[in-house]
Protein backbone atom coordinates (compact mmCIF):
# COMPACT_ATOMS: atom_id res chain seq x y z
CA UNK A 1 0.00 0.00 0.00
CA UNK A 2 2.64 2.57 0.66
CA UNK A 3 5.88 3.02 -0.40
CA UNK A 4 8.78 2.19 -1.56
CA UNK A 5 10.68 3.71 -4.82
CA UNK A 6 9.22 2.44 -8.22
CA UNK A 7 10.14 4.92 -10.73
CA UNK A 8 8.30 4.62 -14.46
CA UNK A 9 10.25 3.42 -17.47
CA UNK A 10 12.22 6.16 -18.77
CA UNK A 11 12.71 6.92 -21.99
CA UNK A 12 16.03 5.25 -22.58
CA UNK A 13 15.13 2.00 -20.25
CA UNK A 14 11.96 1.11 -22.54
CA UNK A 15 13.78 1.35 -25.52
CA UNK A 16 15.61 -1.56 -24.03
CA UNK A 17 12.95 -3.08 -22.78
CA UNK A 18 10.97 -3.14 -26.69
CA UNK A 19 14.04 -3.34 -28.57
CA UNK A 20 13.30 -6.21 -30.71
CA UNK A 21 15.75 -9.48 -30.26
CA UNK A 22 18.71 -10.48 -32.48
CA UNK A 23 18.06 -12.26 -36.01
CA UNK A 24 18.86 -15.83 -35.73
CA UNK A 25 21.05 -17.40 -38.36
CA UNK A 26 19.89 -18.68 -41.55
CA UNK A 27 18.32 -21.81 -41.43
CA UNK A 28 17.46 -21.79 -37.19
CA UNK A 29 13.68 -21.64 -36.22
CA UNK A 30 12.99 -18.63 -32.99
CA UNK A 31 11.51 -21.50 -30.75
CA UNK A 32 14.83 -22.41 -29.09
CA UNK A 33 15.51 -18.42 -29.07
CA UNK A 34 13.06 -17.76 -26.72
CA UNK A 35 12.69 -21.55 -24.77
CA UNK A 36 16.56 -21.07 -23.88
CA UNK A 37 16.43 -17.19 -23.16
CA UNK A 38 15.16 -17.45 -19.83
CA UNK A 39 17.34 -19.39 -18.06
CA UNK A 40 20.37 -17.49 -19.57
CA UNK A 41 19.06 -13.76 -18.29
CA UNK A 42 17.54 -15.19 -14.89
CA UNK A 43 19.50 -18.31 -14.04
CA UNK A 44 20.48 -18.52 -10.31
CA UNK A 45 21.67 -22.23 -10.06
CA UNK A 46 21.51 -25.46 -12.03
CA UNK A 47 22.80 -26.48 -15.55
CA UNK A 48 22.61 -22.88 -16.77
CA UNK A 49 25.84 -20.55 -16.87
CA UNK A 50 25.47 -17.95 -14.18
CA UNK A 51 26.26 -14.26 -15.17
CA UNK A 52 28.41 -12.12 -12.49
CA UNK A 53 29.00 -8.71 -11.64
CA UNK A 54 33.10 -7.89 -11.69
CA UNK A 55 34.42 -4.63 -12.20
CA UNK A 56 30.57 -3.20 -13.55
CA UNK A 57 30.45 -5.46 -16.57
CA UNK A 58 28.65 -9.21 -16.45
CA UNK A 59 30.90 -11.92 -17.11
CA UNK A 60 30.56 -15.93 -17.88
CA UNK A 61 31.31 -17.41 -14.03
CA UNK A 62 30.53 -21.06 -15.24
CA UNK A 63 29.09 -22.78 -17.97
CA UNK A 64 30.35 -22.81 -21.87
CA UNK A 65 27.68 -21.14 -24.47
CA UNK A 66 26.90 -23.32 -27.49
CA UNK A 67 27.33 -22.81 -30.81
CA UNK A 68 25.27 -21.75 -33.15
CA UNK A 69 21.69 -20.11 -32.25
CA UNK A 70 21.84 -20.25 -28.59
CA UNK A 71 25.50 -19.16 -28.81
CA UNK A 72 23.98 -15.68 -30.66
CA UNK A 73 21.79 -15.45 -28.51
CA UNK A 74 23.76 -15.21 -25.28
CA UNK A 75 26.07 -12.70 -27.14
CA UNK A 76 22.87 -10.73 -27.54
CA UNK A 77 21.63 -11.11 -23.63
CA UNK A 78 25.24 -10.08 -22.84
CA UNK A 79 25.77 -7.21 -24.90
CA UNK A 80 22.16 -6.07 -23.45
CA UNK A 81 22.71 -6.76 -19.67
CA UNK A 82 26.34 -4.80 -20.31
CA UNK A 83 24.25 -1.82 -21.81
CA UNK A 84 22.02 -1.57 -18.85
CA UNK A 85 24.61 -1.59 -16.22
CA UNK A 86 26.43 0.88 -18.23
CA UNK A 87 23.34 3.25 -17.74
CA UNK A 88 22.79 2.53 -14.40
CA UNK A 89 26.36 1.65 -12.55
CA UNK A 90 27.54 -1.20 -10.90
CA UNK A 91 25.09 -0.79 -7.65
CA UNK A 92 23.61 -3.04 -6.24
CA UNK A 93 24.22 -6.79 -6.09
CA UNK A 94 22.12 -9.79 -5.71
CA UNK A 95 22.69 -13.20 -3.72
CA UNK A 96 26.07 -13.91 -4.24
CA UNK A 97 26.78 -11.58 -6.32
CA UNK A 98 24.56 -12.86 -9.11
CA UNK A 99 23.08 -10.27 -11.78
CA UNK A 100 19.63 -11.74 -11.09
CA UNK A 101 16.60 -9.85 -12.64
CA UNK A 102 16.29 -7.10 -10.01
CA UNK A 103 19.32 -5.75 -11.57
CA UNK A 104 17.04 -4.82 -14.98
CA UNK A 105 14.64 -2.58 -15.31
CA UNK A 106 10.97 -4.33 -14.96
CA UNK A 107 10.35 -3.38 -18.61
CA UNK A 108 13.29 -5.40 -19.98
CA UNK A 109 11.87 -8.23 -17.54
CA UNK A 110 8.21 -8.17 -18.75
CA UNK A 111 9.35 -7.35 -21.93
CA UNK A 112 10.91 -10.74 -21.96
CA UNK A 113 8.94 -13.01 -19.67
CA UNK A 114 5.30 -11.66 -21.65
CA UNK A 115 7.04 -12.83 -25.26
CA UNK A 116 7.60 -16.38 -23.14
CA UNK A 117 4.19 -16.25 -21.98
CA UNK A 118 2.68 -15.49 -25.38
CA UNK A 119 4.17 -18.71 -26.38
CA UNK A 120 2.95 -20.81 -23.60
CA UNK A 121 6.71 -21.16 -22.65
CA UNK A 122 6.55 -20.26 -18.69
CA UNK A 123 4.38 -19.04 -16.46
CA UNK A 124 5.53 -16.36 -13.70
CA UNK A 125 5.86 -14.95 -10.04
CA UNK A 126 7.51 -12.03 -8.64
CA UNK A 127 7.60 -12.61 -4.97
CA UNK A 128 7.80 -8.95 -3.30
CA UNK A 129 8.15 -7.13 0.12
CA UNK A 130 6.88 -3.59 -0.30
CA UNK A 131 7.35 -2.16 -3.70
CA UNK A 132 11.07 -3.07 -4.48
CA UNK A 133 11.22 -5.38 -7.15
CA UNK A 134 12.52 -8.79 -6.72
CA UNK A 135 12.29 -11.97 -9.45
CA UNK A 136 12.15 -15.22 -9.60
CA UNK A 137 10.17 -17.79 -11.32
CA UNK A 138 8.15 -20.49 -10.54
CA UNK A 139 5.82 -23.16 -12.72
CA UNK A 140 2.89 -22.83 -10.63
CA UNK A 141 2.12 -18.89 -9.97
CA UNK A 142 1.27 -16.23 -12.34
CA UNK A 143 0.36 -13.55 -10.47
CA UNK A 144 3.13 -11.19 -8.76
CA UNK A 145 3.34 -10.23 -5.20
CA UNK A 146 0.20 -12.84 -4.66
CA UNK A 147 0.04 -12.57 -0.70
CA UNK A 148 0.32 -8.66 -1.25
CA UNK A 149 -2.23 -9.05 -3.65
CA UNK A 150 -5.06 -11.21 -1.47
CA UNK A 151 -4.56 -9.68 2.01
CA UNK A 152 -6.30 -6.50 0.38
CA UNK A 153 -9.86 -8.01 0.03
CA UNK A 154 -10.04 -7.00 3.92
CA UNK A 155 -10.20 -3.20 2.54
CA UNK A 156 -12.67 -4.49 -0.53
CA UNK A 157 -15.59 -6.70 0.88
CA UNK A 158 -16.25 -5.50 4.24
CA UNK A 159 -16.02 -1.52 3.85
CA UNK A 160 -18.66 -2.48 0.75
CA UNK A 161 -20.95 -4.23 3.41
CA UNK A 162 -20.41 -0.91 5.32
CA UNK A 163 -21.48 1.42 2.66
CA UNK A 164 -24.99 -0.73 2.18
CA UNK A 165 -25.91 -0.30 5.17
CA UNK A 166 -25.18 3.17 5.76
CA UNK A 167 -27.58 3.51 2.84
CA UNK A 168 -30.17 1.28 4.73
CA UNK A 169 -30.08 3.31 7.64
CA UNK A 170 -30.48 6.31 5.93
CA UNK A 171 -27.56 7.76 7.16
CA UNK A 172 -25.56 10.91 5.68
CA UNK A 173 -23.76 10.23 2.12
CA UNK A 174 -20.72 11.29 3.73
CA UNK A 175 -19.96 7.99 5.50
CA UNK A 176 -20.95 5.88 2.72
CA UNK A 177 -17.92 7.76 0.57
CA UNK A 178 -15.69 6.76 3.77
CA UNK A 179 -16.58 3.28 3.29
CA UNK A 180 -16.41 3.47 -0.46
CA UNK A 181 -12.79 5.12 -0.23
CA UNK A 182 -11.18 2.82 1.69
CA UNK A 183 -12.86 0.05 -1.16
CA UNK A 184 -11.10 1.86 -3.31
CA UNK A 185 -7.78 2.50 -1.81
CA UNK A 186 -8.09 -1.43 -1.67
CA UNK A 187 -8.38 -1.86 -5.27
CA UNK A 188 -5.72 0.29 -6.09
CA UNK A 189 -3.55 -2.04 -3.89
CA UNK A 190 -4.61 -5.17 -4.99
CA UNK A 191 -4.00 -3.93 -9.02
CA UNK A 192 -0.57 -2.88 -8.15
CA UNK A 193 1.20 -5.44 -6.37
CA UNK A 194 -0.87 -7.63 -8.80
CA UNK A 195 0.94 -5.53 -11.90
CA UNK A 196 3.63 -4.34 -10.44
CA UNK A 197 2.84 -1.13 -12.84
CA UNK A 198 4.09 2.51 -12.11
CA UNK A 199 -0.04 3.51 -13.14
CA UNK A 200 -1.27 1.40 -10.78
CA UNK A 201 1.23 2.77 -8.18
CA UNK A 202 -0.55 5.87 -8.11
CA UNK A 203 -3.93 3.94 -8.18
CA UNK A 204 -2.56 2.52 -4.90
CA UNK A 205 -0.94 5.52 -3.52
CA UNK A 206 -3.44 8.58 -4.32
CA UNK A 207 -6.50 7.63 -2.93
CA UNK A 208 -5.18 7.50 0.29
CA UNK A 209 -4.58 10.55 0.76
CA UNK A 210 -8.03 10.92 -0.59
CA UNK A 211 -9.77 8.73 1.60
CA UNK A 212 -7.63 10.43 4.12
CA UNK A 213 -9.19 14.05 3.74
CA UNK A 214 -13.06 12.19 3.65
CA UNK A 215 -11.95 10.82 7.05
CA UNK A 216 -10.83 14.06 8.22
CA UNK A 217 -14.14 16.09 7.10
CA UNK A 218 -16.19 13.36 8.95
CA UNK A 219 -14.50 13.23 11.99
CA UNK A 220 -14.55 17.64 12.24
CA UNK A 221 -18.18 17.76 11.25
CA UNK A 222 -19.23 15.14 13.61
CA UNK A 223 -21.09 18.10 16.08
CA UNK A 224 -22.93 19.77 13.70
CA UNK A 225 -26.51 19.77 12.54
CA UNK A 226 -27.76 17.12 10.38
CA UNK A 227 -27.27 17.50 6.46
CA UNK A 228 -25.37 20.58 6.98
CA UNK A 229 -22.14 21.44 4.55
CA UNK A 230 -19.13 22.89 5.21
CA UNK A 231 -17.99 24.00 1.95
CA UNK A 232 -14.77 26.13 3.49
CA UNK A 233 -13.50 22.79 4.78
CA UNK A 234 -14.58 21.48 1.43
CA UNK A 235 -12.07 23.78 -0.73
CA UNK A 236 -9.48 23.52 2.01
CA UNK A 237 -9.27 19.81 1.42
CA UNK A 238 -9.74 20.07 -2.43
CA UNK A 239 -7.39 22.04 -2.58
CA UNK A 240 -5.11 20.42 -0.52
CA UNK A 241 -5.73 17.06 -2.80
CA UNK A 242 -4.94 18.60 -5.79
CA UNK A 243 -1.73 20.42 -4.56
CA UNK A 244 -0.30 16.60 -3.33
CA UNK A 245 -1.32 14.83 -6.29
CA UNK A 246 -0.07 17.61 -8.77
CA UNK A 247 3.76 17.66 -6.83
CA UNK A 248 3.71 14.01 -6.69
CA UNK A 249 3.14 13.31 -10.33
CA UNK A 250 5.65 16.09 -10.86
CA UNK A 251 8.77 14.79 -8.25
CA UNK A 252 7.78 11.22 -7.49
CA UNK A 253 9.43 11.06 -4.33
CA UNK A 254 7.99 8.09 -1.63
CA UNK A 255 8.80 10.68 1.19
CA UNK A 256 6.64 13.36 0.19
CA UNK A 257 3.53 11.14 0.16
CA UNK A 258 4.51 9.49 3.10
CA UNK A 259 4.44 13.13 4.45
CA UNK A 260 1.50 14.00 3.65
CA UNK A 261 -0.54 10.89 4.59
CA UNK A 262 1.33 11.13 7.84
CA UNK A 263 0.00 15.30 8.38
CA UNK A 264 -3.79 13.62 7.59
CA UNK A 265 -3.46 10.63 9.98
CA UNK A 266 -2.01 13.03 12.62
CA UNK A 267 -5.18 14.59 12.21
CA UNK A 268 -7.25 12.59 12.91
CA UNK A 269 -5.52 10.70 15.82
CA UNK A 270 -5.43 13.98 17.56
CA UNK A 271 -9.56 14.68 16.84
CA UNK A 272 -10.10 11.16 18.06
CA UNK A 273 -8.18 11.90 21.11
CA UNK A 274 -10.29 15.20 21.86
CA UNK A 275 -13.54 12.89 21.50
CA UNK A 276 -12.86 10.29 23.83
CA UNK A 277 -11.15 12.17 26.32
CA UNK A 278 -13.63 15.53 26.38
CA UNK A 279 -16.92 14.39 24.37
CA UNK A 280 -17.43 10.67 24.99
CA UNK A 281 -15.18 8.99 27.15
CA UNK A 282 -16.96 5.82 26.81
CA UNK A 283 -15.85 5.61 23.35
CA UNK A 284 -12.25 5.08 24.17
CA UNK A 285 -12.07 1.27 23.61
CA UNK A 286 -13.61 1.39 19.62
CA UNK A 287 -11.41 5.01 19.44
CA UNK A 288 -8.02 3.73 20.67
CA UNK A 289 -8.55 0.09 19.33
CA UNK A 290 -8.37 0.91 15.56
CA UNK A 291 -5.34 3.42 16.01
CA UNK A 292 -3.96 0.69 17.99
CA UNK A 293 -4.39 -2.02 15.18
CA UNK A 294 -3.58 0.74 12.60
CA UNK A 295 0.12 1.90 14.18
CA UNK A 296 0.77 -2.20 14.78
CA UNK A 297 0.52 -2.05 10.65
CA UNK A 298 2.75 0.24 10.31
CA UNK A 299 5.05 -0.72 12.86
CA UNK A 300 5.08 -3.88 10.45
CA UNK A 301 5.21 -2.19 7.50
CA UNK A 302 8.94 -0.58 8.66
CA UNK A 303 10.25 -4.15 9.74
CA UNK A 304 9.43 -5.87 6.40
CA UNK A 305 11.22 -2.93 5.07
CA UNK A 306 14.43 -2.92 7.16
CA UNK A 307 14.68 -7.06 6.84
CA UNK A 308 12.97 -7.41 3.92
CA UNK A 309 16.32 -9.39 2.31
CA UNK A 310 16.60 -11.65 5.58
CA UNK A 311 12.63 -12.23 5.75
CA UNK A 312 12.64 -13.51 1.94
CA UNK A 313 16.11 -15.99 2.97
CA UNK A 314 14.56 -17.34 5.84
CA UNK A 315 10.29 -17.83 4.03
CA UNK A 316 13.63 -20.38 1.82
CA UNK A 317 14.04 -22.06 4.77
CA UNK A 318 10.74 -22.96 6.71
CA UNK A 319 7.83 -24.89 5.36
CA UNK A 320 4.98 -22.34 3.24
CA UNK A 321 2.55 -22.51 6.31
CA UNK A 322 5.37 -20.58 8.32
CA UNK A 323 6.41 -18.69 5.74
CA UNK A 324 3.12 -16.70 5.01
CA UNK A 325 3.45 -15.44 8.68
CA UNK A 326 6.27 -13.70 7.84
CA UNK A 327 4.95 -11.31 5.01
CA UNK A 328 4.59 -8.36 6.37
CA UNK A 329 3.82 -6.06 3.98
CA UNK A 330 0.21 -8.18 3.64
CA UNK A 331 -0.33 -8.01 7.30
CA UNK A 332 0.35 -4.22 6.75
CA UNK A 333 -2.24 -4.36 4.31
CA UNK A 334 -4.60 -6.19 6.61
CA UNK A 335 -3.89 -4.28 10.10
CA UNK A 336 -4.11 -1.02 8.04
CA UNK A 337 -7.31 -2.04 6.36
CA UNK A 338 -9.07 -3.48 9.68
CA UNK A 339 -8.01 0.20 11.44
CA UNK A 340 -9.15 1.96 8.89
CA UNK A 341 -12.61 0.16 8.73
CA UNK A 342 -12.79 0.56 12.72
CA UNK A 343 -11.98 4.34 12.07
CA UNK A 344 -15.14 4.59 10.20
CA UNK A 345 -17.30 2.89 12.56
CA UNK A 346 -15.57 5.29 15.35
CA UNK A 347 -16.20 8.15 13.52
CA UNK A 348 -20.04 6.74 12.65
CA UNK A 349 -20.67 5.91 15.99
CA UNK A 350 -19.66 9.89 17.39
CA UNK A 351 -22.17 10.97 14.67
CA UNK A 352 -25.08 8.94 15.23
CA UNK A 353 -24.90 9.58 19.11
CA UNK A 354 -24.64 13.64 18.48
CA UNK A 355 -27.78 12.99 15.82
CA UNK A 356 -29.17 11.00 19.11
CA UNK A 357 -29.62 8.11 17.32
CA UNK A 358 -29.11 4.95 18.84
CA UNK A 359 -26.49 3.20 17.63
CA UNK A 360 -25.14 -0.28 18.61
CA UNK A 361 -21.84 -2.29 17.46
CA UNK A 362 -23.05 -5.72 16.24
CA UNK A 363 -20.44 -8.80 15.16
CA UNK A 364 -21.46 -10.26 11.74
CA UNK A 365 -21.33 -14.34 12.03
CA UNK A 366 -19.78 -13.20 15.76
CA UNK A 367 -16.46 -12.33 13.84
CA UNK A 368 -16.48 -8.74 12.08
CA UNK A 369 -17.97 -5.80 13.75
CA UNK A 370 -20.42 -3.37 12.11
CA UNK A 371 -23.05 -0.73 13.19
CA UNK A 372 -26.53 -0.66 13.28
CA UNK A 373 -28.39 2.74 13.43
CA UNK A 374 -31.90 2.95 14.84
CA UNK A 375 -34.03 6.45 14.49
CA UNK A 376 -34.17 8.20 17.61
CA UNK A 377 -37.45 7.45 19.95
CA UNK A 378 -39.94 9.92 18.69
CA UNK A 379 -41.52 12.41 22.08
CA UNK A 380 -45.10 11.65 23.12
């Protein structure tokens, strides 16, 4: 959900990502081409020669090329993986010094592994902590970043629940867009680490600040009359929208957004705080519950970015059923997702009891909390 570098393609990098692959020899078919390719640009063990980084160019460590074809072809995957590091330096450096595909841009990798796939030659994973983009292949996945991908239906199916009743109840529009935004926010998520595309980056990244400023509106226009609009706050937040989505597309720097989100969320911890301690004390266990579960997230979110490297060695190590308690970055996505959702229902609950409505926390199937709103008892 939040983030980690992932520049576009520039201009230069997706010209070597499309250029088009070397002719083969007369008389050679481009089957073998492309059914060999793979494990010369990606191999990390096994029959395959292995490609390593000395002195900023990639050189043969083991392994003699073959003749003909294949042996053109390797020429070719050299002369291309020299090019990028060329462009790009010598930084970096995979497991044991391998030039694995993390070392290429992702549109040299896609570029490659999508002519494969065409051809029914391979199908794919790219395993990932945060955004940073790691490779490696598998015969059994095709979908990258899978557990980053799945943990976000907690911030697609149960804010939609949310919204439908908030339209059931009659409530004010302004909390069905607060469940509706956090949907979103989820399927912005779930299309990026499911892509791994720079577009869907932003679809992941933007509408949380968005989502953000709803929260924010809700939670300072929780005392006033019914149906009223504060169209001051309105423009201020706008505005504010605009100014962070127009800078980001402009800089793309991970810092700036993480700024901003962080000015919103501070907030709306400190409005929460004013509630329970001044307005409605009793409200302190819902209130400090989903910032609790929410800062856990993030707390989580900063350790699978420190040990990200060590986390992935050690998932290499355990059986699956361990493994999956170690991805972080989807239990960011779910703590973040379940805080946010309680947020709402905080937020709900401070407006219905202002409204004097009666309002009452109910578990669906005794698992997931929601709200239920009755109409206030009518005077005799």
């Amino acid at each position: 959900m939040t983030t980690a570098p992932f520049n576009p393609p520039s201009r230069d990098r997706g010209n070597i990502a499309q250029s088009p692959p070397s002719a083969p020899p007369a008389g050679r078919s481009e089957g073998p081409r492309a059914s060999s390719r793979l494990p010369r640009l990606f191999s990390r063990g096994g029959a395959g020669p292995r490609l390593r980084r000395r002195g900023g160019a990639a050189e043969e460590a083991e392994g003699a090329e073959p003749a003909g074809a294949a042996g053109v072809t390797a020429a070719a995957d050299r002369a291309r993986l020299r090019g990028e590091q060329q462009r790009h330096g010598p930084g970096g450096g995979g497991p044991s010094g391998l030039l694995g595909p993390h070392h290429l841009h992702p549109g040299l990798v896609r570029g490659e592994l999508r002519r494969l796939l065409l051809r029914g030659r391979v199908l794919w994973s790219l395993p990932c902590q945060g955004k940073s983009f790691h490779a490696q292949f598998t015969e059994a996945q095709v979908i990258p970043c899978h557990w980053n991908t799945l943990s976000n239906l907690i911030m697609i199916l149960p804010p939609i629940y949310g919204a439908i009743q908030t339209v059931k109840d009659g409530l004010e529009k302004r909390y069905t867009a607060s469940y509706l935004a956090i949907t979103v926010v989820g399927l912005g998520s779930w299309c990026f680490h499911m892509t791994l595309q720079y577009e869907m980056q932003l679809l992941d990244e933007l509408p949380m600040i968005y989502s953000c400023c709803i929260f924010v509106y809700c939670m300072f226009e929780s005392f006033k009359t019914k149906n009223t609009v504060n169209y001051h706050l309105i423009f201020i937040l706008v505005l504010f929208s605009l100014i962070v989505t127009t800078v980001y597309l402009k800089v793309k720097e991970p810092i700036f957004h993480q700024v901003m989100y962080g000015l919103l969320v501070f907030a709306l911890v400190l409005r929460s705080i004013y509630i329970v301690t001044w307005v409605y004390p009793w409200l302190r266990g819902l209130g400090y519950t989903s910032l609790g579960i929410f800062l856990m997230g993030f707390f989580l979110w900063n350790v699978d970015n420190i040990f990200c490297d060590s986390l992935r060695r050690f998932r290499t190590k355990v059986p699956p059923f361990v493994g999956v308690f170690t991805q972080l970055h989807a239990w960011w996505h779910i703590l973040t997702g379940l805080g946010s959702y309680l947020h709402v229902l905080f937020s709900l609950y401070t407006r219905t009891l202002f409204l004097r409505y009666r309002p009452k926390v109910k578990f669906l199937l005794g698992m997931w909390p929601t709200i239920l709103v009755e109409p206030p008892k009518k005077d005799i």
